[in-house]
Protein backbone atom coordinates (compact mmCIF):
# COMPACT_ATOMS: atom_id res chain seq x y z
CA UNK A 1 108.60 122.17 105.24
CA UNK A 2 108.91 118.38 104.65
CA UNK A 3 109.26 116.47 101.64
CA UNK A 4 107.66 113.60 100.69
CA UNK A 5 107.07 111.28 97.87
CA UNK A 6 103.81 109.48 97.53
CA UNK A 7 103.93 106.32 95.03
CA UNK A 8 100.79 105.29 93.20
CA UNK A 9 98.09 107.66 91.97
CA UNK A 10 94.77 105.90 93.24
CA UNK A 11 92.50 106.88 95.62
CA UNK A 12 94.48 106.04 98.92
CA UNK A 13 97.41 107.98 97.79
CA UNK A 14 95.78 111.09 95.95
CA UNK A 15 93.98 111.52 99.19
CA UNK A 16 96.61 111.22 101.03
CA UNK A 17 99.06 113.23 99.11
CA UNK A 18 96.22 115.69 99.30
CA UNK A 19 96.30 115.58 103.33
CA UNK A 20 99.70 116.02 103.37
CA UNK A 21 99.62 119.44 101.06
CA UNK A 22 96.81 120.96 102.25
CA UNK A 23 98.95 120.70 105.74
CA UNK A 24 101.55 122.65 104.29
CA UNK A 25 103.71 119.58 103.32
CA UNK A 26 105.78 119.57 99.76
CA UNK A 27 104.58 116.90 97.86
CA UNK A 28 105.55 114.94 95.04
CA UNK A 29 103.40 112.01 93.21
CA UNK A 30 104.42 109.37 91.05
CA UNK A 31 102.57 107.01 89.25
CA UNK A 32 103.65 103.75 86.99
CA UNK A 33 101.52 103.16 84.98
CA UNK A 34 98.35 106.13 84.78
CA UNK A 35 96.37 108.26 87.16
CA UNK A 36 93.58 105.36 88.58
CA UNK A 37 95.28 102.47 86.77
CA UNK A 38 94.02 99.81 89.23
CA UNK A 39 91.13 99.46 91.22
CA UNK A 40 90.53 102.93 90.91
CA UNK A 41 90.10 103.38 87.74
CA UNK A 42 86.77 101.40 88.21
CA UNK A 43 83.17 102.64 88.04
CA UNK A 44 81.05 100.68 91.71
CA UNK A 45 82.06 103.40 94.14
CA UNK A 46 79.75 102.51 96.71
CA UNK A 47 80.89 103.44 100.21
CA UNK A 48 78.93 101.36 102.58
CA UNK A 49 79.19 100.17 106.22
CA UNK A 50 79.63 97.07 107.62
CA UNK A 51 76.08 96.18 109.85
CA UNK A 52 75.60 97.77 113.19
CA UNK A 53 76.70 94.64 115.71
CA UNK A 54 79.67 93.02 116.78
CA UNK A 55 81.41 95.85 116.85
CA UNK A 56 85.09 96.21 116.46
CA UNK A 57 87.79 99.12 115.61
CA UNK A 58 87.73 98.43 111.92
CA UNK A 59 83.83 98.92 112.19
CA UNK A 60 84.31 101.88 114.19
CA UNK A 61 87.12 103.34 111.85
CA UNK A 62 85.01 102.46 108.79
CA UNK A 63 81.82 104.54 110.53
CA UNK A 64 84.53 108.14 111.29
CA UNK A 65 85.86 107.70 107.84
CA UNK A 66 82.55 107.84 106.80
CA UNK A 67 80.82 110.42 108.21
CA UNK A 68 84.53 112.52 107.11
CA UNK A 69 83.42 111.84 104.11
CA UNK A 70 81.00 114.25 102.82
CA UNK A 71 83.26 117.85 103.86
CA UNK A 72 86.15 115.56 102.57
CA UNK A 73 85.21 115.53 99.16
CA UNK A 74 83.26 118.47 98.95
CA UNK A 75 86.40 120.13 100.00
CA UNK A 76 88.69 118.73 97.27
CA UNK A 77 86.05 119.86 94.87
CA UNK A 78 85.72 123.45 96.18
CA UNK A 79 89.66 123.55 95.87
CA UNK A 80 89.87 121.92 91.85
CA UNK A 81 86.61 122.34 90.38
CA UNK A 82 85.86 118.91 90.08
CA UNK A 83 83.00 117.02 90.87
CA UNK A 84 84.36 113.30 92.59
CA UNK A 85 80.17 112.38 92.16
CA UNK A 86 80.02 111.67 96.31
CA UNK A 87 76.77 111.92 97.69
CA UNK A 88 75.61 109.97 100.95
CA UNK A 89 72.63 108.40 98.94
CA UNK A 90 71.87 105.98 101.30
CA UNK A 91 70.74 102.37 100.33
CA UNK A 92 68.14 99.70 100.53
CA UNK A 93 68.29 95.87 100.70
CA UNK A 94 65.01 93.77 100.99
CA UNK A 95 64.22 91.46 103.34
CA UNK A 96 63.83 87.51 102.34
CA UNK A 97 61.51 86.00 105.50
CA UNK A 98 60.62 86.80 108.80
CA UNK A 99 64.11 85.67 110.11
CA UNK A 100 66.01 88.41 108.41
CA UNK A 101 63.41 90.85 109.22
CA UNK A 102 63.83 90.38 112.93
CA UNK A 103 67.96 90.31 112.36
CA UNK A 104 67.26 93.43 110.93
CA UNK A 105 65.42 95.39 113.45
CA UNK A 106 68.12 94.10 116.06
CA UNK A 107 70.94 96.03 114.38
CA UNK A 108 68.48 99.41 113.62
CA UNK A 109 68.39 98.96 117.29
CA UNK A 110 72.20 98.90 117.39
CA UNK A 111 72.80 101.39 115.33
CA UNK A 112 71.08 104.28 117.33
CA UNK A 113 73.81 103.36 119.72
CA UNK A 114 76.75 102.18 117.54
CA UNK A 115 75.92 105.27 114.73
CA UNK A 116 75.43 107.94 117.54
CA UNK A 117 72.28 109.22 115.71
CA UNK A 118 74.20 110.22 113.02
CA UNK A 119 72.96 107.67 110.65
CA UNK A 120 70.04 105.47 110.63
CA UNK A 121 69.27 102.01 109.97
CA UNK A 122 65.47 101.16 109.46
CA UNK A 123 63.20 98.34 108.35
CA UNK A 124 60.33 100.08 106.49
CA UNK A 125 57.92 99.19 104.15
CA UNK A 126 59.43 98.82 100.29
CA UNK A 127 56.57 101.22 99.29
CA UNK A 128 58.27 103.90 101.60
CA UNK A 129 61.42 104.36 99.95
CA UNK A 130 61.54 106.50 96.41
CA UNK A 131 63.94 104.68 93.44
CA UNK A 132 64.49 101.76 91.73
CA UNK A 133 62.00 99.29 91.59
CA UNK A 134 63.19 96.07 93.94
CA UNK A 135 61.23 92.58 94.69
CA UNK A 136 61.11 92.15 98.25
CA UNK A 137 59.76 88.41 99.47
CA UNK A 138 58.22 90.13 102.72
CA UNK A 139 57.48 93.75 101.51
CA UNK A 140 60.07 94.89 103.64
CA UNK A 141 63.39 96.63 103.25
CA UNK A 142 66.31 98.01 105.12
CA UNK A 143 67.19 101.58 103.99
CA UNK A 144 70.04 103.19 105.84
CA UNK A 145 71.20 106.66 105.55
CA UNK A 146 74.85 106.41 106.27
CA UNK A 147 76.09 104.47 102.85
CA UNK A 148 77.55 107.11 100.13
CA UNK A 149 79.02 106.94 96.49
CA UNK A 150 81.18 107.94 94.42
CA UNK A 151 82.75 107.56 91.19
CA UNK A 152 86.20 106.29 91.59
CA UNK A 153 87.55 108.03 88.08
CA UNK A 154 85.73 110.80 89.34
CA UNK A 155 87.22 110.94 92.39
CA UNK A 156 90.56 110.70 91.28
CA UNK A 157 90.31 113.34 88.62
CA UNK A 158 88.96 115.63 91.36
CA UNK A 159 91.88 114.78 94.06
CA UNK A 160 94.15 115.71 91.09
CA UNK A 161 92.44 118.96 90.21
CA UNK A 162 93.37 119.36 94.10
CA UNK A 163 96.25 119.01 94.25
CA UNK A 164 97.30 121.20 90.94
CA UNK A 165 96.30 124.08 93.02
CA UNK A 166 98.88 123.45 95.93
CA UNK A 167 101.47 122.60 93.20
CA UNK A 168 101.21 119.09 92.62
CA UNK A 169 101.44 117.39 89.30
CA UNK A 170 101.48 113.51 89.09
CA UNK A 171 104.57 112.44 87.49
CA UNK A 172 105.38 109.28 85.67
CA UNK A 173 107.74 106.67 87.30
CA UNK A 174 108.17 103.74 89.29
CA UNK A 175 111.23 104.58 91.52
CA UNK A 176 111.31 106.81 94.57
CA UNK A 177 114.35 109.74 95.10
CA UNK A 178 115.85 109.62 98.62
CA UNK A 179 113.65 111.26 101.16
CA UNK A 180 110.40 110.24 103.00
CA UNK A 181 107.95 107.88 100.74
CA UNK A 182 104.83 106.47 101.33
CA UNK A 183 103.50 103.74 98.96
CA UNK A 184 100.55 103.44 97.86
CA UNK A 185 101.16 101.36 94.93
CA UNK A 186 98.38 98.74 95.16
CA UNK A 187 98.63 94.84 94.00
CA UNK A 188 102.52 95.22 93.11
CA UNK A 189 102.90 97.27 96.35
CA UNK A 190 101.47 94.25 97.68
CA UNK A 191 104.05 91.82 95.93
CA UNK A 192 106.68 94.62 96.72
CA UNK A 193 106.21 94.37 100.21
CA UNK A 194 106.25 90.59 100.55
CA UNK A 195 109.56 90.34 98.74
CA UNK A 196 111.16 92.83 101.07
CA UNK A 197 109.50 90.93 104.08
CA UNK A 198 110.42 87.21 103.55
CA UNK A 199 106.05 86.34 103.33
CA UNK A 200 103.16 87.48 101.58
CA UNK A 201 101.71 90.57 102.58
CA UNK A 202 98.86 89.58 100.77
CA UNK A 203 96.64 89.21 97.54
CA UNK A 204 94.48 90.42 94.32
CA UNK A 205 91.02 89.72 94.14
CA UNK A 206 89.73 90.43 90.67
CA UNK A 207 86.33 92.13 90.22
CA UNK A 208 84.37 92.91 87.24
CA UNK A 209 81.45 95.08 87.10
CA UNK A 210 79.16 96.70 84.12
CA UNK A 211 77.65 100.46 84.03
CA UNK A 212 74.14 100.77 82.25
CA UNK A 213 72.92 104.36 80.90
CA UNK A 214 70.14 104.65 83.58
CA UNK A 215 69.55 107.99 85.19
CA UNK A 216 68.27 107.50 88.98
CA UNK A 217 71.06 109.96 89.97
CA UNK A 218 69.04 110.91 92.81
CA UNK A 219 67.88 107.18 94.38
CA UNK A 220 69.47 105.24 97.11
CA UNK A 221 71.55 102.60 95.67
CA UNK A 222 70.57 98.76 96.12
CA UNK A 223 72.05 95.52 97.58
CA UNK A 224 70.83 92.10 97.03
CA UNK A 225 71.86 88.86 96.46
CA UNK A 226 75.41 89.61 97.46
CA UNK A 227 75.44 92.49 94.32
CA UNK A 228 75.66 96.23 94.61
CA UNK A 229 73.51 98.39 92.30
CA UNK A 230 75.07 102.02 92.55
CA UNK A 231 73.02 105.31 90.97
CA UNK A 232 75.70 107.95 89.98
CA UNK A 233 75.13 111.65 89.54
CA UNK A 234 75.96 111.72 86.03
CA UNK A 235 72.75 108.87 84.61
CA UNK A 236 74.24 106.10 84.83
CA UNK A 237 73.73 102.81 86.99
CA UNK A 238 77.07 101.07 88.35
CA UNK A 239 76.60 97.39 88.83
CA UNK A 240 78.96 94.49 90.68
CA UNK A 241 81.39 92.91 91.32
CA UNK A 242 82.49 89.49 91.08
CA UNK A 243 85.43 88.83 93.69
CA UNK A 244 87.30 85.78 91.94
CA UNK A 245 90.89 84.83 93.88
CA UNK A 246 91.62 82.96 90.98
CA UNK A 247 92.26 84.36 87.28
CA UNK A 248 94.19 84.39 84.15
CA UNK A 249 93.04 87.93 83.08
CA UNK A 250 93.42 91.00 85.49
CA UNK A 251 91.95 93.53 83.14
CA UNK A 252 89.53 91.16 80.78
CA UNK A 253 85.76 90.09 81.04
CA UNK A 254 83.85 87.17 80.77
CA UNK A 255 81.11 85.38 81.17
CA UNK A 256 80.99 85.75 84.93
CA UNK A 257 80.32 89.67 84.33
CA UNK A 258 77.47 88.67 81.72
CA UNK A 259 75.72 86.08 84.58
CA UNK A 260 76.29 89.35 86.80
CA UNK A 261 73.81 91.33 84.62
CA UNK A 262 71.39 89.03 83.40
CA UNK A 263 71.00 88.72 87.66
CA UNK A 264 70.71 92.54 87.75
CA UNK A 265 68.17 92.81 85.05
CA UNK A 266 66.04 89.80 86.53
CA UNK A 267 66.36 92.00 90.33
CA UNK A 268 65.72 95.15 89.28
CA UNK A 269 62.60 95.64 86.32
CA UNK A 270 63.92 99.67 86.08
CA UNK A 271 67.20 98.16 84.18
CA UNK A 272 65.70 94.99 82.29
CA UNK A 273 65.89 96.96 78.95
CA UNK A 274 68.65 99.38 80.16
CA UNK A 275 71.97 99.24 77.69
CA UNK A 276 75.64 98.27 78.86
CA UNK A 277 77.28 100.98 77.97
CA UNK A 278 80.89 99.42 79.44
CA UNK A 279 81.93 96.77 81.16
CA UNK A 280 84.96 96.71 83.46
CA UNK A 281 87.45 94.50 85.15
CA UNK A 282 90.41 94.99 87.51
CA UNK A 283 91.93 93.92 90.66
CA UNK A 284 91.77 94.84 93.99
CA UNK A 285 94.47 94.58 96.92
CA UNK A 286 93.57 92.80 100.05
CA UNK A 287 95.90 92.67 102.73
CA UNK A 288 96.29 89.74 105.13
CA UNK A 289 93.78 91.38 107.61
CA UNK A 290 91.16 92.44 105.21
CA UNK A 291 91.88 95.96 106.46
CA UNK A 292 93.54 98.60 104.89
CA UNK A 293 97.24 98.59 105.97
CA UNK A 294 98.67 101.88 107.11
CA UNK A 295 102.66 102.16 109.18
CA UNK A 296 106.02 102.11 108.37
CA UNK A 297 107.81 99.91 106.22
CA UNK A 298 109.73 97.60 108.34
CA UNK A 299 113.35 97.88 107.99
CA UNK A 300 113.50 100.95 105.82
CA UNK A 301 113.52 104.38 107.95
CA UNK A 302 111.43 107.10 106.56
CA UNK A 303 109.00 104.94 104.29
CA UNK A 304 105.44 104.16 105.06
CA UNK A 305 102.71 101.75 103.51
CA UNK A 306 99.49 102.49 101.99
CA UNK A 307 97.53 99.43 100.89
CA UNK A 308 95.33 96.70 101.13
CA UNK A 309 91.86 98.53 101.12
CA UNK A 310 90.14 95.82 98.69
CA UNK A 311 86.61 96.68 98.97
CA UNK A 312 85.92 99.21 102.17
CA UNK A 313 89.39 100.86 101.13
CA UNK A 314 87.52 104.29 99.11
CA UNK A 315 85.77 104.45 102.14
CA UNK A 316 88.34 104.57 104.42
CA UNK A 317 90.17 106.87 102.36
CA UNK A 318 89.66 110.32 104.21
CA UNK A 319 90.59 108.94 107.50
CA UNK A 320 93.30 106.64 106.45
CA UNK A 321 94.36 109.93 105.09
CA UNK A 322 94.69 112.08 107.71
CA UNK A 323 96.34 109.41 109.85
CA UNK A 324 98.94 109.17 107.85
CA UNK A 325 99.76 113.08 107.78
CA UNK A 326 99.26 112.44 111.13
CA UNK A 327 102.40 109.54 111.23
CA UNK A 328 104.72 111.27 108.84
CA UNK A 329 104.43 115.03 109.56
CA UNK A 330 103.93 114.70 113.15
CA UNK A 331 105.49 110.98 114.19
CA UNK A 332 102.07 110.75 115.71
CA UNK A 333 100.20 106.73 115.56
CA UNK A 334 96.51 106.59 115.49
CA UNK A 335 96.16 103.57 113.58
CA UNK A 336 93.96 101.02 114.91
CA UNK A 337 95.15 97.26 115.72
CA UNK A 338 95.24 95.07 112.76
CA UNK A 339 95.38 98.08 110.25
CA UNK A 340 99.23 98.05 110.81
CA UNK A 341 102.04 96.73 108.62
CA UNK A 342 103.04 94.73 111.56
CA UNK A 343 100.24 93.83 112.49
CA UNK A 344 99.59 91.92 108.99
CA UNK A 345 103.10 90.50 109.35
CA UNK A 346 101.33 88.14 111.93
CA UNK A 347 98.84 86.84 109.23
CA UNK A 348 98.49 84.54 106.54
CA UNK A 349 96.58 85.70 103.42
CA UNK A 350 93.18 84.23 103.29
């Protein structure tokens, strides 16, 4: 049986410390700070694709990962008894002038390919899809049925619900014993790394969001004007985020957030008198690439890296899970170019 450590208790790592148990592996978890103290501890959660064209293999990653998704999480909460509020929901996003109407159709056409008919991506009348109310300058709309949610405390309550049944309890440090590690440790991972490493290994990009008390559990969620608009299963409506390089304040709002909603209220008439019932801020690790960042740490046998997912990284989660089970039970590399550590050591952070 191996033995392995997994540092940080977000997403990435719950899931994968959750791949790694459920094949048998003994697992340990640590965590600095709290269960979700980072990025997931937020409350977006929307799991969308990149668009149908140009494709590549972080596009084609991104599109296994998630259609994994739905028997991923509905397995973790068969095993705890937790709901992780997934559901592939789909989403909508109008359509400004004849331009991006005929963009639009060219990817739907791309997609029956790209998405193997697993997944569409349609333009349709706004009438035609059931929800939130949305202004649309032609009348039309995309909606596409492979984008998903979840909610990311959810989630990670429900991974460690999961886990408590094969044994696992998340413990509270910030060192790892001797053995076989993978971290998962976010931003400071991040830092971490590029100390080791002589460079950066990449960057926080801060992102605040709000959550209105707005039941539409069962709509497609929204994007528009650069903003997601995310239903959850338990009445509320996730808004966001901001993505601000620059900040003094990792964990505090401001006015930023409060331009965010009066936007959302002006796009969306089914939240105008909706109330703010929080409003949250935190930071998110990007990795030189962009991509989440999955190998071996260079120069120290037995450890591997789990970081970097910034905003596609809860989506990636299931797959970047099993790949690295795959890596550390079984020596086996699946990763795709440019989702390596080494890869990223070829990069500058942009």
């Amino acid at each position: 049986m191996a033995h392995i450590t997994v540092m940080g208790a977000g997403i990435l790592g719950l899931s994968a410390a959750w791949e790694l148990a459920r094949r048998g592996a003994s697992v340990r978890v640590r965590e600095a700070v709290r269960v979700g103290a980072g990025s997931s501890g937020g409350i977006v959660g929307a799991l969308a694709p990149h668009v149908p064209e140009q494709w590549n293999a972080k596009k084609a990653f991104q599109f296994d990962s998630l259609m994994m998704a739905e028997g991923f999480w509905a397995r973790v909460a068969e095993a705890g008894g937790r709901d992780p509020g997934y559901a592939r929901s789909g989403r909508v996003q109008p359509l400004a002038d004849d331009a991006a109407v005929a963009r639009a159709r060219e990817r739907g056409e791309n997609a029956r390919d790209l998405w193997q008919g697993r997944a569409e991506w349609r333009v349709v009348p706004q009438a035609e899809v059931p929800g939130m109310r949305l202004s649309s300058a032609t009348g039309l709309v995309i909606h596409d049925t492979l984008t998903a949610r979840m909610r990311p405390r959810g989630a990670a309550e429900a991974l460690v619900a999961a886990l408590a049944t094969k044994g696992v309890s998340v413990e509270q440090g910030d060192t790892a014993p001797d053995g076989v590690v993978l971290w998962a440790t976010g931003i400071q991972g991040l830092r971490d790394l590029g100390v080791d490493l002589g460079q950066p290994m990449g960057n926080g990009v801060k992102g605040q969001a709000a959550l209105f008390r707005a039941d539409f559990r069962d709509a497609p969620q929204l994007f528009a004007e650069s903003l997601h608009v995310i239903p959850h299963v338990d009445g509320t409506v996730a808004i966001g985020s901001t993505s601000e390089r620059e900040y003094d304040a990792p964990d505090s709002t401001d006015a930023q957030l409060e331009a965010l909603i009066d936007r959302v209220r002006a796009l969306c008439p089914d939240l105008a008198e909706a109330e703010v019932i929080e409003r949250w801020a935190g930071v998110r690790p990007r990795s030189p690439s962009r991509a989440p960042m999955l190998g071996e740490w260079p120069g120290r046998p037995g450890h591997f890296v789990l970081n970097g997912g910034f905003k596609i990284g809860f989506g990636m989660a299931p797959k970047l899970a099993e790949l690295a089970a795959d890596m550390i039970l079984d020596g086996h590399d699946a990763v795709p170019e440019g989702f390596r550590v080494t890869d990223n050591l070829k990069r500058k952070p942009g």
